[in-house]
C-alpha atoms as a PDB file:
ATOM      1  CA  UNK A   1      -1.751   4.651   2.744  1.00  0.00           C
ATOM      2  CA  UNK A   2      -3.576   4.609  -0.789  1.00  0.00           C
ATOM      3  CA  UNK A   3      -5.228   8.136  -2.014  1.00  0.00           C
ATOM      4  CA  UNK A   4      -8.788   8.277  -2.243  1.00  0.00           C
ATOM      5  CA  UNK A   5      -9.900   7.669  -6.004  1.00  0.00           C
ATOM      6  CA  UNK A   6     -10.954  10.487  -8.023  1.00  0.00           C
ATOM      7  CA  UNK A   7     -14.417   9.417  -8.229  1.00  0.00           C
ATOM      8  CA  UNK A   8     -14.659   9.457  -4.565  1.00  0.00           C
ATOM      9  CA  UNK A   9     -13.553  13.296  -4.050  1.00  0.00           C
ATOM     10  CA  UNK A  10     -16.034  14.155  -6.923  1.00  0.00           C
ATOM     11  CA  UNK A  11     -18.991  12.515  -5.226  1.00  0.00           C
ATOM     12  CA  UNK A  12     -18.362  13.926  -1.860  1.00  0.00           C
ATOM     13  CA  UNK A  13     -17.609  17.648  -3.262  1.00  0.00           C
ATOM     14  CA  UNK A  14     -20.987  17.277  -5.242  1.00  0.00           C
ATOM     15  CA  UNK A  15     -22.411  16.518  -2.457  1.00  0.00           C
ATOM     16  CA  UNK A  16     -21.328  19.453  -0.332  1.00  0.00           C
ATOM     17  CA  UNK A  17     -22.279  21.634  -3.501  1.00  0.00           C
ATOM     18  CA  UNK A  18     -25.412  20.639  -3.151  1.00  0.00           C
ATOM     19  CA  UNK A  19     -25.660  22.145   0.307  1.00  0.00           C
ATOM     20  CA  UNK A  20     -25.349  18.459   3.044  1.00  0.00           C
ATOM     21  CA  UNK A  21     -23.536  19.389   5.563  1.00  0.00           C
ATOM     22  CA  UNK A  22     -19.922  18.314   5.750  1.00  0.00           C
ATOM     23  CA  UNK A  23     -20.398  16.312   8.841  1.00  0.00           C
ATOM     24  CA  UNK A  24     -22.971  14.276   7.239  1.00  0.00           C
ATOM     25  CA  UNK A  25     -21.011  13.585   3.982  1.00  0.00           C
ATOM     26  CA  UNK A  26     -17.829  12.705   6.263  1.00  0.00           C
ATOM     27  CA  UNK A  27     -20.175  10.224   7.970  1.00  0.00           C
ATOM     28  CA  UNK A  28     -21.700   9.382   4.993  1.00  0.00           C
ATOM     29  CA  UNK A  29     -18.565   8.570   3.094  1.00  0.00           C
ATOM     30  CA  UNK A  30     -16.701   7.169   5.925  1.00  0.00           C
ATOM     31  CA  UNK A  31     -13.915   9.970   5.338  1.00  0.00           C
ATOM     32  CA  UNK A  32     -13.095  12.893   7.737  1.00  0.00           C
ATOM     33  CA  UNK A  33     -14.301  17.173   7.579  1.00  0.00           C
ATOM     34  CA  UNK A  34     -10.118  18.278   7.051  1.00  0.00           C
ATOM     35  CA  UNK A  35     -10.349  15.619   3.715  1.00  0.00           C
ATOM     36  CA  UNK A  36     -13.308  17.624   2.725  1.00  0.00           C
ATOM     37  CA  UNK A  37     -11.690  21.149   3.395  1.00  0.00           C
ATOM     38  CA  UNK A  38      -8.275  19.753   1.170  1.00  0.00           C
ATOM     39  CA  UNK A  39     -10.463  18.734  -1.415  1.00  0.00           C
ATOM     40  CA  UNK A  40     -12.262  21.952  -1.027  1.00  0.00           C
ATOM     41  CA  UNK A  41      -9.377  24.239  -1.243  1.00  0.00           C
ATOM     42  CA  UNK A  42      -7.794  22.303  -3.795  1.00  0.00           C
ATOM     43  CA  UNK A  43     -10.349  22.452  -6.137  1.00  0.00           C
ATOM     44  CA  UNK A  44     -10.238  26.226  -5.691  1.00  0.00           C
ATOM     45  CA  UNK A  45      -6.756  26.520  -6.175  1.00  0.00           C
ATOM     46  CA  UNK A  46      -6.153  24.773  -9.277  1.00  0.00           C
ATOM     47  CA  UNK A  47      -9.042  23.609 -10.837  1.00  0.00           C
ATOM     48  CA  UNK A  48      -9.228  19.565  -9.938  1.00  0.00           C
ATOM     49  CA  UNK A  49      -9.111  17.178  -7.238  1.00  0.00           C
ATOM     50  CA  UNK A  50      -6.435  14.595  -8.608  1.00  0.00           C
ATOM     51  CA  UNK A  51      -4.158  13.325  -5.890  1.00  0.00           C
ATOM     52  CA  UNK A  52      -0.962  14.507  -5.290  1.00  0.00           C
ATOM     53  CA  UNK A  53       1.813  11.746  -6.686  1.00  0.00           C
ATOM     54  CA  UNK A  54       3.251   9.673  -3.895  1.00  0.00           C
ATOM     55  CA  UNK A  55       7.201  11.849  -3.419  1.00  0.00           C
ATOM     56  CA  UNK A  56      10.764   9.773  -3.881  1.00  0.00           C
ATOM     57  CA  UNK A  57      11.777   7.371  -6.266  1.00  0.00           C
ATOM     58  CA  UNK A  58       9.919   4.388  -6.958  1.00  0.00           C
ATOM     59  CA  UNK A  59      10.010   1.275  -4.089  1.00  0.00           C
ATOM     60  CA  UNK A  60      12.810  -0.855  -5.952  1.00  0.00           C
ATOM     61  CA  UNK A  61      12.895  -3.909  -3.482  1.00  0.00           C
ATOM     62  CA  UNK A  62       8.649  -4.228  -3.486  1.00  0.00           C
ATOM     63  CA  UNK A  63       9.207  -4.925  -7.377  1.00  0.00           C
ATOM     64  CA  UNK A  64      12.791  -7.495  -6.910  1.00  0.00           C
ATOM     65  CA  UNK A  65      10.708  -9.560  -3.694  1.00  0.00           C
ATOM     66  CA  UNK A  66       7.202  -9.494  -5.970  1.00  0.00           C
ATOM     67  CA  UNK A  67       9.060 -11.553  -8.568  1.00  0.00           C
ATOM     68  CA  UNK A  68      11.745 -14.024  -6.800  1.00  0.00           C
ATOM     69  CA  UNK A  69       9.888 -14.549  -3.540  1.00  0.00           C
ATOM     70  CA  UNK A  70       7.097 -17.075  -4.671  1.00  0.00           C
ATOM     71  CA  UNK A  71       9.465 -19.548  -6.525  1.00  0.00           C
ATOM     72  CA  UNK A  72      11.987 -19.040  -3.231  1.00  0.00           C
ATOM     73  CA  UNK A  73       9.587 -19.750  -0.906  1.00  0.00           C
ATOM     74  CA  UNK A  74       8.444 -23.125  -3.288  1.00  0.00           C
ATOM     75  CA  UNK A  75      12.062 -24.014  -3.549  1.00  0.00           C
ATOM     76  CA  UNK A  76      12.791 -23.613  -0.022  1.00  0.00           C
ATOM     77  CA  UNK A  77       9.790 -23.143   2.762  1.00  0.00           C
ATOM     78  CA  UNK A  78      11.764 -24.621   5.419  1.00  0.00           C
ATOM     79  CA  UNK A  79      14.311 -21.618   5.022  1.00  0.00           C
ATOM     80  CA  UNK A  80      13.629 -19.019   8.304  1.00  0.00           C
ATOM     81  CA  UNK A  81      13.167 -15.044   7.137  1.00  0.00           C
ATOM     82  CA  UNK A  82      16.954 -14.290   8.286  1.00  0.00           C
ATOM     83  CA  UNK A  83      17.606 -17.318   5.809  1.00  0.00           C
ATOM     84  CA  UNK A  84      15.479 -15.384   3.297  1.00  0.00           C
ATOM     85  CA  UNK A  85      17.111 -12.122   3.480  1.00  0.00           C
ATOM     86  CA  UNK A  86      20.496 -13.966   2.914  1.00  0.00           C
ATOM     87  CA  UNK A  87      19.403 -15.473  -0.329  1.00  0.00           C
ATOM     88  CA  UNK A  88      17.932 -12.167  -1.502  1.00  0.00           C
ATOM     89  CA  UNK A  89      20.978 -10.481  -1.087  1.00  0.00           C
ATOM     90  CA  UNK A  90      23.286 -13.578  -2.206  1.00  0.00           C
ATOM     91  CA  UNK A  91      20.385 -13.846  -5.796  1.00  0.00           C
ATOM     92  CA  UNK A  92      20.441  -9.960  -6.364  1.00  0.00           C
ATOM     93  CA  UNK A  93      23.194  -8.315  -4.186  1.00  0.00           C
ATOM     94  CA  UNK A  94      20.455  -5.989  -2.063  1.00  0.00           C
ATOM     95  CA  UNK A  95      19.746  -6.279   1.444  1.00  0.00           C
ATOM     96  CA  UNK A  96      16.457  -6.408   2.869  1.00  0.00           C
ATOM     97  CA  UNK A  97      15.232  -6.626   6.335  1.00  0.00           C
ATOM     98  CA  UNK A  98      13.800  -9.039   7.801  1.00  0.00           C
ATOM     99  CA  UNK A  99      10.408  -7.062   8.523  1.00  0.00           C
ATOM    100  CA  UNK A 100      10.257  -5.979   4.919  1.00  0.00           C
ATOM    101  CA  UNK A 101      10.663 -10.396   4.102  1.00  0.00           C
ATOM    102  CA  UNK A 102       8.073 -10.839   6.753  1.00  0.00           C
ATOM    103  CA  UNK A 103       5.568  -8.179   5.250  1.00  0.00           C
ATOM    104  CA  UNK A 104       6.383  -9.687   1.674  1.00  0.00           C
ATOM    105  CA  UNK A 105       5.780 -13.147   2.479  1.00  0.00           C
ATOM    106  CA  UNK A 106       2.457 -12.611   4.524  1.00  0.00           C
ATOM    107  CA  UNK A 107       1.201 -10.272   1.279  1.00  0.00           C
ATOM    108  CA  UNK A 108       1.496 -13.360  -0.734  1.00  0.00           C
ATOM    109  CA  UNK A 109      -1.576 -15.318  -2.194  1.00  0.00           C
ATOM    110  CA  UNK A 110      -1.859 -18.143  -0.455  1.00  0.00           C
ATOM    111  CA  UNK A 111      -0.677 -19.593   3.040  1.00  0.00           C
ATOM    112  CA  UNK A 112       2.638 -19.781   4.164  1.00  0.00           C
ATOM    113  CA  UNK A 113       3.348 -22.023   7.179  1.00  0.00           C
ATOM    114  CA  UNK A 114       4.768 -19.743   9.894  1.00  0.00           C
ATOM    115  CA  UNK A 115       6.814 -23.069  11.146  1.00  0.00           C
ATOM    116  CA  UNK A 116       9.194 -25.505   9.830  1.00  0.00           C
ATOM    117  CA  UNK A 117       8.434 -28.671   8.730  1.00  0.00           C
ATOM    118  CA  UNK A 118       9.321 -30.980  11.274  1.00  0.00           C
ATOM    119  CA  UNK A 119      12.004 -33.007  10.450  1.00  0.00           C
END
């Protein structure tokens, strides 16, 4: 899940600063009271509100299937995810699952049939 923005934490702290309720500016914002109460403390602790970075290394497959999925699925839509995987691994030597191809492919611009083409 994304981090709420920046702006976002500033508006609903400036808010509670200016004496709403929490409840209301949860409702409000469409965010929940313990988000407020981070925000809070955080604030008091060290001065800001900028989200934490996201921990571990950067996603490495997200980046490889971004770039050689769309011309793989042009080249071959008939191929079935399983048959995807194999090519991934066979073009770039790393294996992916098939629910990470599946994920990919429905992220995609566009429509992908979910079928073969019948034959």
């Amino acid at each position: 899940m994304k981090a709420y923005s920046k702006d976002l934490r500033l508006k609903v702290l400036d808010a509670v600063d200016r004496g709403m309720p929490r409840k209301e500016v949860a409702g409000i914002f469409g965010i929940s009271v313990p988000s407020i109460k981070r925000w809070l403390r955080r604030r008091r602790e060290s001065g800001d509100v900028e989200p934490s970075p996201i921990p571990g290394p950067p996603a490495r497959k997200g980046v490889l299937l971004e770039e050689w999925l769309p011309s793989q699925l042009e080249n071959d839509p008939d191929l079935t995810l399983e048959e995807h995987c194999e090519a991934f691994e066979e073009a770039l030597g790393v294996k992916v699952s098939r629910a990470t191809m599946c994920r990919r492919v429905s992220s995609l611009p566009g429509s992908w049939p979910l079928k073969k083409s019948p034959q």
